[in-house]
C-alpha atoms as a PDB file:
ATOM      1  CA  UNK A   1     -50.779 -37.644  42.658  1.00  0.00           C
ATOM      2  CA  UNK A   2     -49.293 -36.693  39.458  1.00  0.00           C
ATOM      3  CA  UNK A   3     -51.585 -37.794  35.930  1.00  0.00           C
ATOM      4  CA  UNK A   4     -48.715 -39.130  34.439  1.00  0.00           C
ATOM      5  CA  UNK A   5     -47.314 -41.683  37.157  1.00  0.00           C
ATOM      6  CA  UNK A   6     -43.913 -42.959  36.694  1.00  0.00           C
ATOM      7  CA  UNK A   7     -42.924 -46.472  38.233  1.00  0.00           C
ATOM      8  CA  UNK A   8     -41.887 -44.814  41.627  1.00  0.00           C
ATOM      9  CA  UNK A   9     -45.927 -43.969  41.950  1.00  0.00           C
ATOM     10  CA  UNK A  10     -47.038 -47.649  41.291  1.00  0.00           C
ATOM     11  CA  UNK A  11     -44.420 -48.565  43.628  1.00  0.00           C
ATOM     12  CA  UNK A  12     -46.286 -46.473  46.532  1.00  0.00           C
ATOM     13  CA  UNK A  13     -49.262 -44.516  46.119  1.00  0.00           C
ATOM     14  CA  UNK A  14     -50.748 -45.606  43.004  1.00  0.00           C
ATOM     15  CA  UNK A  15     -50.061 -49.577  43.928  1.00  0.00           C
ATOM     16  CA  UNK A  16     -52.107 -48.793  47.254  1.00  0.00           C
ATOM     17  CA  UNK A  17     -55.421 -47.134  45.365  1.00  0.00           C
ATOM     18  CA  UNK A  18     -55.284 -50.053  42.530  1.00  0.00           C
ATOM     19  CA  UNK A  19     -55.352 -52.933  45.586  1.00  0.00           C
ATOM     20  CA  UNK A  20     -58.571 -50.665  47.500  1.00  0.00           C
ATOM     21  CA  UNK A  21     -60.341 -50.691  44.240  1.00  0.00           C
ATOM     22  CA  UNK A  22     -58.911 -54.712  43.079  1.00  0.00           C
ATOM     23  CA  UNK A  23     -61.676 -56.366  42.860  1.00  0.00           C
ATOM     24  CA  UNK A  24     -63.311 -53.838  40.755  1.00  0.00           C
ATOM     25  CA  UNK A  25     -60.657 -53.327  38.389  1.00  0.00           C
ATOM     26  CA  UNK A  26     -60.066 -56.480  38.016  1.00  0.00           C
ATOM     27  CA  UNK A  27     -63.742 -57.532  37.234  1.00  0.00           C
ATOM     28  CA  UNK A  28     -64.000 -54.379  35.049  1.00  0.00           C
ATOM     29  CA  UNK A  29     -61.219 -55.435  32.797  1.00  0.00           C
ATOM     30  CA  UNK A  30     -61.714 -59.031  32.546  1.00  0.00           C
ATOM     31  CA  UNK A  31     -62.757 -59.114  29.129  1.00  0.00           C
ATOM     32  CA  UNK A  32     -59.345 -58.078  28.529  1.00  0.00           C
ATOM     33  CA  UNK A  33     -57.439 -60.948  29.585  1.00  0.00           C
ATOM     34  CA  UNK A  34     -58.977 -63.507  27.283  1.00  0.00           C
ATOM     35  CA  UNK A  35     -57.739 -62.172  24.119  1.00  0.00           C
ATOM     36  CA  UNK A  36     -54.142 -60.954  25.398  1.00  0.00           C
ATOM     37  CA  UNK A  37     -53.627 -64.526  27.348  1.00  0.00           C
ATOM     38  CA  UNK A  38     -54.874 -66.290  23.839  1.00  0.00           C
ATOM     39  CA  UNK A  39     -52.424 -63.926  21.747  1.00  0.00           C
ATOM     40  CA  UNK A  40     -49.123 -65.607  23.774  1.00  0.00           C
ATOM     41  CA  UNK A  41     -49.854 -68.854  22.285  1.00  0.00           C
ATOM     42  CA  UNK A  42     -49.657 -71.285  25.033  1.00  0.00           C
ATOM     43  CA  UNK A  43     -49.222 -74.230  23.210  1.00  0.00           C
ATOM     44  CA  UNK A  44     -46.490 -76.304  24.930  1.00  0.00           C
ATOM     45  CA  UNK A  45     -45.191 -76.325  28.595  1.00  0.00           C
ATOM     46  CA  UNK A  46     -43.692 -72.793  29.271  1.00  0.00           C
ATOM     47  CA  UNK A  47     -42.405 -70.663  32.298  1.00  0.00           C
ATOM     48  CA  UNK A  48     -44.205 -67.660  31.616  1.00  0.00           C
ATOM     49  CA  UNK A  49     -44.196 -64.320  33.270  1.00  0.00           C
ATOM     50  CA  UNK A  50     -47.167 -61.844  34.162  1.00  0.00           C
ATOM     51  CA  UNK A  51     -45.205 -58.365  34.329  1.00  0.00           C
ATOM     52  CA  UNK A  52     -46.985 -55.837  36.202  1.00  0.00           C
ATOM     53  CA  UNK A  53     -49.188 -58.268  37.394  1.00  0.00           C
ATOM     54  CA  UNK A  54     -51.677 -56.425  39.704  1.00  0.00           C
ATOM     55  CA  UNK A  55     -53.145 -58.551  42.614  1.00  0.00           C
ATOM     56  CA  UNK A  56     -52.748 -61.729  40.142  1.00  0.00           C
ATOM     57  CA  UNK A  57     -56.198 -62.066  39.107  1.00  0.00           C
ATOM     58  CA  UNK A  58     -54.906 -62.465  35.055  1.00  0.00           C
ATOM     59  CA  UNK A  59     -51.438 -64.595  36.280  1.00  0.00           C
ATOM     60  CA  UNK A  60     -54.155 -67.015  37.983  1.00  0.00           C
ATOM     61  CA  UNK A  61     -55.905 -67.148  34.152  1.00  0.00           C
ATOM     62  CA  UNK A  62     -52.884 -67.522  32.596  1.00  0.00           C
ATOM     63  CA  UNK A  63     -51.368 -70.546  34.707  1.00  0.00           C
ATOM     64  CA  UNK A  64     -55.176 -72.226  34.169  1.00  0.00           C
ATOM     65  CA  UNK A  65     -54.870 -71.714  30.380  1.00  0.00           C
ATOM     66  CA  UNK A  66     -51.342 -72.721  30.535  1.00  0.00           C
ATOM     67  CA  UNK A  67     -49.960 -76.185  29.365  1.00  0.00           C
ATOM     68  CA  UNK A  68     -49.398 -79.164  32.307  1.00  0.00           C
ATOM     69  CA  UNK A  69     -45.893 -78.569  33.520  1.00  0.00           C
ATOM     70  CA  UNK A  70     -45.823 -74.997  32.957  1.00  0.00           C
ATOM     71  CA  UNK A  71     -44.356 -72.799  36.017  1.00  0.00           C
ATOM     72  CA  UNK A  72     -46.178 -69.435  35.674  1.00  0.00           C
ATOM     73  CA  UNK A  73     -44.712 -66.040  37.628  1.00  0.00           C
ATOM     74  CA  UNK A  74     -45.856 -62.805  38.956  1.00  0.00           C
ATOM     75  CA  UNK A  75     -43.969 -59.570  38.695  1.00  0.00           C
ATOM     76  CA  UNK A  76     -45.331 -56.205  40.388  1.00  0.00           C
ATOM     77  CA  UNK A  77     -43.087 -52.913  41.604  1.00  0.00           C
ATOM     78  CA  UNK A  78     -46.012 -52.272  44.378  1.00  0.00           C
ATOM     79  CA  UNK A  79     -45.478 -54.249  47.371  1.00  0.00           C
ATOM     80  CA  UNK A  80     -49.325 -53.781  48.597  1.00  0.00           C
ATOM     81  CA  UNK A  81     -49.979 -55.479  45.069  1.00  0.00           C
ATOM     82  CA  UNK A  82     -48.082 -58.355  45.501  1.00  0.00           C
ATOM     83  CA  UNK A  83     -48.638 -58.956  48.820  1.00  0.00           C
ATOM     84  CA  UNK A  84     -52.370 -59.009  47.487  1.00  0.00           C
ATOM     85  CA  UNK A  85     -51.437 -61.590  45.266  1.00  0.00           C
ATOM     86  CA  UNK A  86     -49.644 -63.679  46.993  1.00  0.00           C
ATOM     87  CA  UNK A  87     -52.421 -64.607  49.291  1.00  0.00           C
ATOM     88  CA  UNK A  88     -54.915 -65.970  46.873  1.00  0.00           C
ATOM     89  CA  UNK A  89     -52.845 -69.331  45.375  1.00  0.00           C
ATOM     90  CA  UNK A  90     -49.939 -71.236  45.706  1.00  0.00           C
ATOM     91  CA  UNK A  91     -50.147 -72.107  41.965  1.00  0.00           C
ATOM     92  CA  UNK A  92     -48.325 -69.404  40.803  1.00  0.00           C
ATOM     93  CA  UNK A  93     -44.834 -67.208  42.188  1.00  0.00           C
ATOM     94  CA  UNK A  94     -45.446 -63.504  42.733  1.00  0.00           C
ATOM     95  CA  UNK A  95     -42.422 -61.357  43.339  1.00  0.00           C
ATOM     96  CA  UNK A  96     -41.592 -58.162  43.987  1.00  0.00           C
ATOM     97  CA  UNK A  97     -39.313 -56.372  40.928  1.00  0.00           C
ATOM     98  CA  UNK A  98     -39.027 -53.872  38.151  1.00  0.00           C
ATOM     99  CA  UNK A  99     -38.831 -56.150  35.226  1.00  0.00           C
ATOM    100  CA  UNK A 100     -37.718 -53.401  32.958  1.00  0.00           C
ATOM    101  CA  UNK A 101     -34.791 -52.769  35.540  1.00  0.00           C
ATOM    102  CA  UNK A 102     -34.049 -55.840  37.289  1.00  0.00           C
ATOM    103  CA  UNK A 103     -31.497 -57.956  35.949  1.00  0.00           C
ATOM    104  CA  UNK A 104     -32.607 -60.916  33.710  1.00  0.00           C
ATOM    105  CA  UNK A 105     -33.171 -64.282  35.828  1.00  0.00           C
ATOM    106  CA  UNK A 106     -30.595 -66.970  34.792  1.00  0.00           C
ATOM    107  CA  UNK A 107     -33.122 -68.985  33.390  1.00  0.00           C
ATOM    108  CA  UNK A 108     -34.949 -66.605  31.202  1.00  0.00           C
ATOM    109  CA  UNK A 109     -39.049 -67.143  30.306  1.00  0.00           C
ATOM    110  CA  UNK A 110     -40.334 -68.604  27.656  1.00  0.00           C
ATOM    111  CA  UNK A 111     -43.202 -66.175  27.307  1.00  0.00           C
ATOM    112  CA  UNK A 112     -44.020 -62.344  28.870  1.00  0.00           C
ATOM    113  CA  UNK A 113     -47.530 -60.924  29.108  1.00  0.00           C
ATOM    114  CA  UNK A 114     -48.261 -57.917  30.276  1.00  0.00           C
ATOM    115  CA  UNK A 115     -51.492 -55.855  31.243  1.00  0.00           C
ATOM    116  CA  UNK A 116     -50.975 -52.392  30.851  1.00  0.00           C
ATOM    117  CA  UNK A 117     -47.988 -52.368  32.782  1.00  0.00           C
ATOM    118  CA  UNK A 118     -45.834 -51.703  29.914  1.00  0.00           C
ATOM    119  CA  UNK A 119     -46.726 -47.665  29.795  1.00  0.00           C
ATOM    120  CA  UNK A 120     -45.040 -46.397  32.830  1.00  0.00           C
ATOM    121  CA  UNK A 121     -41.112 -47.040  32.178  1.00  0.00           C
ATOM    122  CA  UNK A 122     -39.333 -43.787  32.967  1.00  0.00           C
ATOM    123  CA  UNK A 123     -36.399 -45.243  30.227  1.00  0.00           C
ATOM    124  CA  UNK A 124     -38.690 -46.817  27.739  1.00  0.00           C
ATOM    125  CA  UNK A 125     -35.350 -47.765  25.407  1.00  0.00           C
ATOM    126  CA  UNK A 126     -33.640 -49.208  28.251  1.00  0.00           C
ATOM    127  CA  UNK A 127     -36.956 -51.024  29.563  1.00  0.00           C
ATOM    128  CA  UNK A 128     -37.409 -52.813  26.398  1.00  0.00           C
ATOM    129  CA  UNK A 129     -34.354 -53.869  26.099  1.00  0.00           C
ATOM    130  CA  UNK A 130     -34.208 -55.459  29.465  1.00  0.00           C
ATOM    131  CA  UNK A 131     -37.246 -57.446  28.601  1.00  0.00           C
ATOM    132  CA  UNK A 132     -35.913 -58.807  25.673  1.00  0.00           C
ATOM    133  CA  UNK A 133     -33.292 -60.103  28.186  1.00  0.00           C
ATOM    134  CA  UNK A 134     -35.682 -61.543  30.342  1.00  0.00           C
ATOM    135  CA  UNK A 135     -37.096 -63.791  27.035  1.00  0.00           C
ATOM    136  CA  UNK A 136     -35.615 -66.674  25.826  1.00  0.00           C
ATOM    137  CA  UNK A 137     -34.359 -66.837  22.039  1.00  0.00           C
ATOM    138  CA  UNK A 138     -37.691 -67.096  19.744  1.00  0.00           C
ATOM    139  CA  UNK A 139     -39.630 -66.529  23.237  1.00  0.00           C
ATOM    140  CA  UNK A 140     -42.785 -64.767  22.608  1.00  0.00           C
ATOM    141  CA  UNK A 141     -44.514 -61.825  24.652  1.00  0.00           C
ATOM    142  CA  UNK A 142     -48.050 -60.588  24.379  1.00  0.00           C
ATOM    143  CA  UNK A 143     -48.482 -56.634  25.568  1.00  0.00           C
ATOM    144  CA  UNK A 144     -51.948 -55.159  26.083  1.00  0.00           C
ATOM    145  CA  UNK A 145     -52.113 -51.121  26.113  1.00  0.00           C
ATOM    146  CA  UNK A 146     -54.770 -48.588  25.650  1.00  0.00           C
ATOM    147  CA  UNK A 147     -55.655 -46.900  21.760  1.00  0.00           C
ATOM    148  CA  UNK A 148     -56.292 -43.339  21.842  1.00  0.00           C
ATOM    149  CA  UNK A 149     -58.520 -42.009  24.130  1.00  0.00           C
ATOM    150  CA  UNK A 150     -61.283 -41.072  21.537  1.00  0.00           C
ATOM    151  CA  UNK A 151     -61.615 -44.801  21.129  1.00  0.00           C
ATOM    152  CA  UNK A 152     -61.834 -45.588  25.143  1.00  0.00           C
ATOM    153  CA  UNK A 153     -64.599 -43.035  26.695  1.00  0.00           C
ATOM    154  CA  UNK A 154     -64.898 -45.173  29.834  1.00  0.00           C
ATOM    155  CA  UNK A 155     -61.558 -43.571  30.597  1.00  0.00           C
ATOM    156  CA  UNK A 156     -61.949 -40.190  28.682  1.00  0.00           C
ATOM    157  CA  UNK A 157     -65.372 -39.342  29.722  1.00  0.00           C
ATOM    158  CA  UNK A 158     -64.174 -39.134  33.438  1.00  0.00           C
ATOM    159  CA  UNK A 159     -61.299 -36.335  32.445  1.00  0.00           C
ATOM    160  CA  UNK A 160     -63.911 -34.441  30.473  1.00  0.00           C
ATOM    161  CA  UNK A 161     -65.984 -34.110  33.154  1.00  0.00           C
ATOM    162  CA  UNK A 162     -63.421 -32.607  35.853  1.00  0.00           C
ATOM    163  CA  UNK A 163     -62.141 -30.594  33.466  1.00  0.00           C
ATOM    164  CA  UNK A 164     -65.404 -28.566  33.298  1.00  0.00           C
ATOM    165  CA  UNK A 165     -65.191 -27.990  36.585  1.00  0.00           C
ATOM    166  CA  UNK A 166     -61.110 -27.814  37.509  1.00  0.00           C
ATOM    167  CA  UNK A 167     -58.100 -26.622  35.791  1.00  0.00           C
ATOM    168  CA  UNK A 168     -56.165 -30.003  34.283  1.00  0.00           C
ATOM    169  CA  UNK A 169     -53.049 -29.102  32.609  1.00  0.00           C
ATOM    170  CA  UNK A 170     -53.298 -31.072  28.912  1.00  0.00           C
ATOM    171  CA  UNK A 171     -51.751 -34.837  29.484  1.00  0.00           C
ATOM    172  CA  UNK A 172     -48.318 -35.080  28.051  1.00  0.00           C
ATOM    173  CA  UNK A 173     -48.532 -38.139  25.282  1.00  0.00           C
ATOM    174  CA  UNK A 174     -44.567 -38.254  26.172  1.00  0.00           C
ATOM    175  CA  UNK A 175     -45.060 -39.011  29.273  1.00  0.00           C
ATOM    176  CA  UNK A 176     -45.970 -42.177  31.296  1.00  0.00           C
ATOM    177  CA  UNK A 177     -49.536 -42.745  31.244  1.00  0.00           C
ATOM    178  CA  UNK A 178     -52.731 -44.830  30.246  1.00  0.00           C
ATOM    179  CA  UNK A 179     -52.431 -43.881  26.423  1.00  0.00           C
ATOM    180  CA  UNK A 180     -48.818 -43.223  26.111  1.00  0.00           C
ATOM    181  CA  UNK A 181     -48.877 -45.742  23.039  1.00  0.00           C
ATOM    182  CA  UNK A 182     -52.364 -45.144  21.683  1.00  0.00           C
ATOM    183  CA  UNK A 183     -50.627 -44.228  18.363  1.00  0.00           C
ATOM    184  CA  UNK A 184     -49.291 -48.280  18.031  1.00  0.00           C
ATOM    185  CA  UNK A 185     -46.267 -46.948  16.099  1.00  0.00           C
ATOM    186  CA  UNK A 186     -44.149 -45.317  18.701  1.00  0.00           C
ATOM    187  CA  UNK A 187     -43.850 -48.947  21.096  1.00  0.00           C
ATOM    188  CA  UNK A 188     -43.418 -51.200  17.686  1.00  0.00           C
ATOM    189  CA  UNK A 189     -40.554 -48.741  17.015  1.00  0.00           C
ATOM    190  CA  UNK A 190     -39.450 -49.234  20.579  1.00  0.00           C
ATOM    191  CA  UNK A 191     -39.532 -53.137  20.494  1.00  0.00           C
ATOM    192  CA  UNK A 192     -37.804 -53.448  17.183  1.00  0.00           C
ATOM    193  CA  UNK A 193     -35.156 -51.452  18.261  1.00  0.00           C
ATOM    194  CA  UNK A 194     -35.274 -53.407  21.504  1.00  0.00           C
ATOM    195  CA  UNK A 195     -34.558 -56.791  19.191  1.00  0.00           C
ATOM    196  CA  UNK A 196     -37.831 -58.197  19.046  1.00  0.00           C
ATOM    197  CA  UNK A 197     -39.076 -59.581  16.116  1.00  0.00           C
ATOM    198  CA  UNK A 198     -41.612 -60.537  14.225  1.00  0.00           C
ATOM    199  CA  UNK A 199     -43.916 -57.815  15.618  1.00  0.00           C
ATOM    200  CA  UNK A 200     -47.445 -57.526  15.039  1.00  0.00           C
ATOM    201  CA  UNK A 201     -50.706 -55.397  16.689  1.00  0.00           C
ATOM    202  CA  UNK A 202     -54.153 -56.254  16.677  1.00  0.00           C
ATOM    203  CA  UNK A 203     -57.115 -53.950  18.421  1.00  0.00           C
ATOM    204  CA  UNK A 204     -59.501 -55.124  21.279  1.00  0.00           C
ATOM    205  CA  UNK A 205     -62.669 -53.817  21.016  1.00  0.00           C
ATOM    206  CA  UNK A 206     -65.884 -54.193  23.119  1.00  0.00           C
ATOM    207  CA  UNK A 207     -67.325 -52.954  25.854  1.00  0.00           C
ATOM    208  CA  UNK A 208     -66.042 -52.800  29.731  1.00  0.00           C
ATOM    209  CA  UNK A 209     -68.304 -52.961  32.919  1.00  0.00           C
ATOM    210  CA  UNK A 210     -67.697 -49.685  34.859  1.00  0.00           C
ATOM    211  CA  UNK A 211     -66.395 -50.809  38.304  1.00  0.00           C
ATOM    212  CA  UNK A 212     -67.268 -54.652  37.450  1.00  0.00           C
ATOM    213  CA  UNK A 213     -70.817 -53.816  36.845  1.00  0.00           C
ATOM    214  CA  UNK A 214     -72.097 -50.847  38.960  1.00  0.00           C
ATOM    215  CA  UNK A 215     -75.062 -48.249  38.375  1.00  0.00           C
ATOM    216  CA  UNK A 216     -74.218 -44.754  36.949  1.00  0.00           C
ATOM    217  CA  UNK A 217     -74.136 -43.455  41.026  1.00  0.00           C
ATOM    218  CA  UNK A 218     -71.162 -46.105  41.976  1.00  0.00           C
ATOM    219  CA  UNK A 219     -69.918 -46.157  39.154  1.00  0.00           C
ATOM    220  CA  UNK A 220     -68.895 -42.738  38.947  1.00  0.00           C
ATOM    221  CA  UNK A 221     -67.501 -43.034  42.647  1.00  0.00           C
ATOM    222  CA  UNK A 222     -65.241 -46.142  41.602  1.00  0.00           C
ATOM    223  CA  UNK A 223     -63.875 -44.147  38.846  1.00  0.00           C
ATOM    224  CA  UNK A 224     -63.316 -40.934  41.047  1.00  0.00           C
ATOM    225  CA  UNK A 225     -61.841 -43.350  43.866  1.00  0.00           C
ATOM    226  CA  UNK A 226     -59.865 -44.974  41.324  1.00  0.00           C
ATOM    227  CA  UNK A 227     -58.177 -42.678  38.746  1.00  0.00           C
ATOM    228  CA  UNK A 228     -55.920 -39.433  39.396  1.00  0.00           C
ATOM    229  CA  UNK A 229     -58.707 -37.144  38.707  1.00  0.00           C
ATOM    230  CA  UNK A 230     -60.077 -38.146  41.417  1.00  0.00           C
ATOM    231  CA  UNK A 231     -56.842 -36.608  43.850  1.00  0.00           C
ATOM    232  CA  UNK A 232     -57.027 -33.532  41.903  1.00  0.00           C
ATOM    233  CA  UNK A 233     -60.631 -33.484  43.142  1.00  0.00           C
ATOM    234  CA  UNK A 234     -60.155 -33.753  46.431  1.00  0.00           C
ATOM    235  CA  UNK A 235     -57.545 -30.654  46.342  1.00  0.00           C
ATOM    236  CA  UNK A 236     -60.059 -28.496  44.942  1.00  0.00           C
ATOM    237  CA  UNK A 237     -63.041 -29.630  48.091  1.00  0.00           C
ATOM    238  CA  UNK A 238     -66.286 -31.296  48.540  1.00  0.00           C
ATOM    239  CA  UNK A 239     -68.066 -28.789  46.368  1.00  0.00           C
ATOM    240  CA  UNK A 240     -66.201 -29.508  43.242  1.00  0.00           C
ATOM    241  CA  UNK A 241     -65.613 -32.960  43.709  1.00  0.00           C
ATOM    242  CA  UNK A 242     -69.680 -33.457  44.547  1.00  0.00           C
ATOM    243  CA  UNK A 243     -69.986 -31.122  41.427  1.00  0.00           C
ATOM    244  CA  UNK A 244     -68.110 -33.558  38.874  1.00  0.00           C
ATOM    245  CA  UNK A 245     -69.812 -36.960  40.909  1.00  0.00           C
ATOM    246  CA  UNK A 246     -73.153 -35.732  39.680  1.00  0.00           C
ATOM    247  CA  UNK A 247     -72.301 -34.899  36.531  1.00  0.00           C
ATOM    248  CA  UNK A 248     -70.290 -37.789  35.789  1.00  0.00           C
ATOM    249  CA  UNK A 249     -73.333 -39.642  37.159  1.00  0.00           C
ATOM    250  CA  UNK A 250     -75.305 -38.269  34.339  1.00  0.00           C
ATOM    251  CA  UNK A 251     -72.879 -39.120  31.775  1.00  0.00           C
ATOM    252  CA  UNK A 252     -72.473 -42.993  32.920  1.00  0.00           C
ATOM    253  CA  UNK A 253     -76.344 -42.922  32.828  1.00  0.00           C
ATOM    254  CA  UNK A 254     -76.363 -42.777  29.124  1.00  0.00           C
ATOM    255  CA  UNK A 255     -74.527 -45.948  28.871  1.00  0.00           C
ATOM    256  CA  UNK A 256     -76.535 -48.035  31.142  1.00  0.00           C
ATOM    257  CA  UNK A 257     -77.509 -51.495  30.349  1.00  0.00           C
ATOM    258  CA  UNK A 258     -79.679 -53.876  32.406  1.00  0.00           C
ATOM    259  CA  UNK A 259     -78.608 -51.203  35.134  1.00  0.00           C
ATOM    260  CA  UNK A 260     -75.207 -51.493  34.745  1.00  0.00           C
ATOM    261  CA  UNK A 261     -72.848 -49.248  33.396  1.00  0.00           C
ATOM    262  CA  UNK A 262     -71.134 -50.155  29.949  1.00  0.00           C
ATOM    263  CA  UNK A 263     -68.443 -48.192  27.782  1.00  0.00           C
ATOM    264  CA  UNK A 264     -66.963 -48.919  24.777  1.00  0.00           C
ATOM    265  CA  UNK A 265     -62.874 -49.495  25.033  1.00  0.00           C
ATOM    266  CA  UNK A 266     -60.406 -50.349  22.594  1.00  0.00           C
ATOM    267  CA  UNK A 267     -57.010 -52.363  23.664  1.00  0.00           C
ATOM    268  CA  UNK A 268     -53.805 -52.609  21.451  1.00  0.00           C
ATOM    269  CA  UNK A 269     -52.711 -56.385  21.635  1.00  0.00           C
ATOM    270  CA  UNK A 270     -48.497 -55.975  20.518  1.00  0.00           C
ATOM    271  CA  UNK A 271     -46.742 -59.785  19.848  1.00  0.00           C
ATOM    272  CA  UNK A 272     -43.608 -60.417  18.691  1.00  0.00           C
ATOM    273  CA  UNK A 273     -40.509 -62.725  19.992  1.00  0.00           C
ATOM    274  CA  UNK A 274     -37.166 -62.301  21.125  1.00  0.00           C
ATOM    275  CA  UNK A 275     -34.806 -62.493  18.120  1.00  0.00           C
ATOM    276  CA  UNK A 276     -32.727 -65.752  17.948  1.00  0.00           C
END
């Protein structure tokens, strides 16, 4: 499993390890969701749209937050995801698409959110442009993805650790992956020349439970089960990938609390609207 996954991954392979490891992930970046669902400004009735939306654990928050009489959708390109999703409510519509290829529903949203799902277009231009389409005039959009990994060792600390122990060719910041807009300028340039306006980015920052709130021991096998490292791993055999568990065991233990493991993380929070 490549460490730069394009859509086609999430679509198969990548989709299926997110929904074995949902309920951690989703627990693990909860404190995300508060801040990004507050930044869409859900002030009157809306249809709203959750692209990339997982197993729907932040679509449910959103259609809670949302205004009475607000119709609140799901979009995911791995079926495993939203067949995840679609079991857990009836209050909200998950579907399966490519919102930054499928063609723009003839009533368009009224707001777009988005989780980190916004980092793996293989045509970023063309991507952001077809979300514009899916937005109202004036329609608003809140986008969450990752600063630079200096800023986010809960992620980086796990790819420092293999690579003492494997060869990992240097990520590609071109490339679709986790921190593929860490530097905040390169997606505002996108979106403006996408036509979205009045654009804006404000930084997360606090600390994420590893896993949901494991000790250092499961914590480092939820991160090894959960990331591409942890593929590369298993190519190289048991003795390296027992190798990297203990020392990335040792690691987490340095940022336990209460016997849980917490990491700092820092989150880019992009808003803007569709131009009128």
């Amino acid at each position: 499993m490549s460490e730069n996954p394009a859509a086609s991954d999430w679509a198969t392979a990548r989709g299926e390890k997110w929904r074995k490891q949902l309920s951690g992930m989703e627990a693990m970046l909860l404190p995300v969701d508060e801040p990004l669902i507050r930044a869409l400004r859900l002030d009157a009735p809306y249809r709203i749209a959750d692209i990339g939306c997982g197993g729907g654990g932040t679509t449910l928050k959103i259609s809670r937050r949302a205004v009475a009489g607000s119709v609140v959708h799901g979009f995911d390109i791995s079926p495993a995801l939203i067949e995840a999703a679609a079991v857990r409510s009836d209050e909200c519509a998950f579907a399966l698409a490519d919102v930054g290829t499928a063609p723009a529903p003839e009533e368009p949203f009224d707001r777009l959110l988005s989780r980190f799902g916004i980092m793996f277009y293989d045509d970023p231009p063309s991507a952001f442009a077809n979300l514009a389409r899916w937005l109202t005039p004036d329609g608003r959009f809140a986008f969450a993805a990752w600063g630079r990994p200096v800023e986010n060792p809960w992620m980086s600390t796990i790819r420092e650790v293999a690579t003492e122990v494997i060869d990992i060719p240097p990520p590609d910041p071109e490339a679709p992956g986790p921190f593929r807009y860490a530097e905040d300028g390169k997606l505002l340039a996108l979106l403006d020349q996408a036509g979205f306006g009045d654009l804006d980015m404000h930084d997360w920052r606090g600390t994420l439970p590893i896993g949901g709130g494991m000790a250092p021991a499961e914590a480092a096998q939820f991160a090894l089960a959960s990331f591409s490292v942890g593929d590369l791993l298993a190519e190289a055999g048991d003795e390296a990938a027992n190798e990297v568990h203990r020392s990335l065991t040792a690691r987490f233990s340095e940022h336990q609390q209460d016997g849980v493991v917490r990491m700092d993380a820092c989150v880019h929070i992009f808003t803007g609207a569709r131009a009128a």
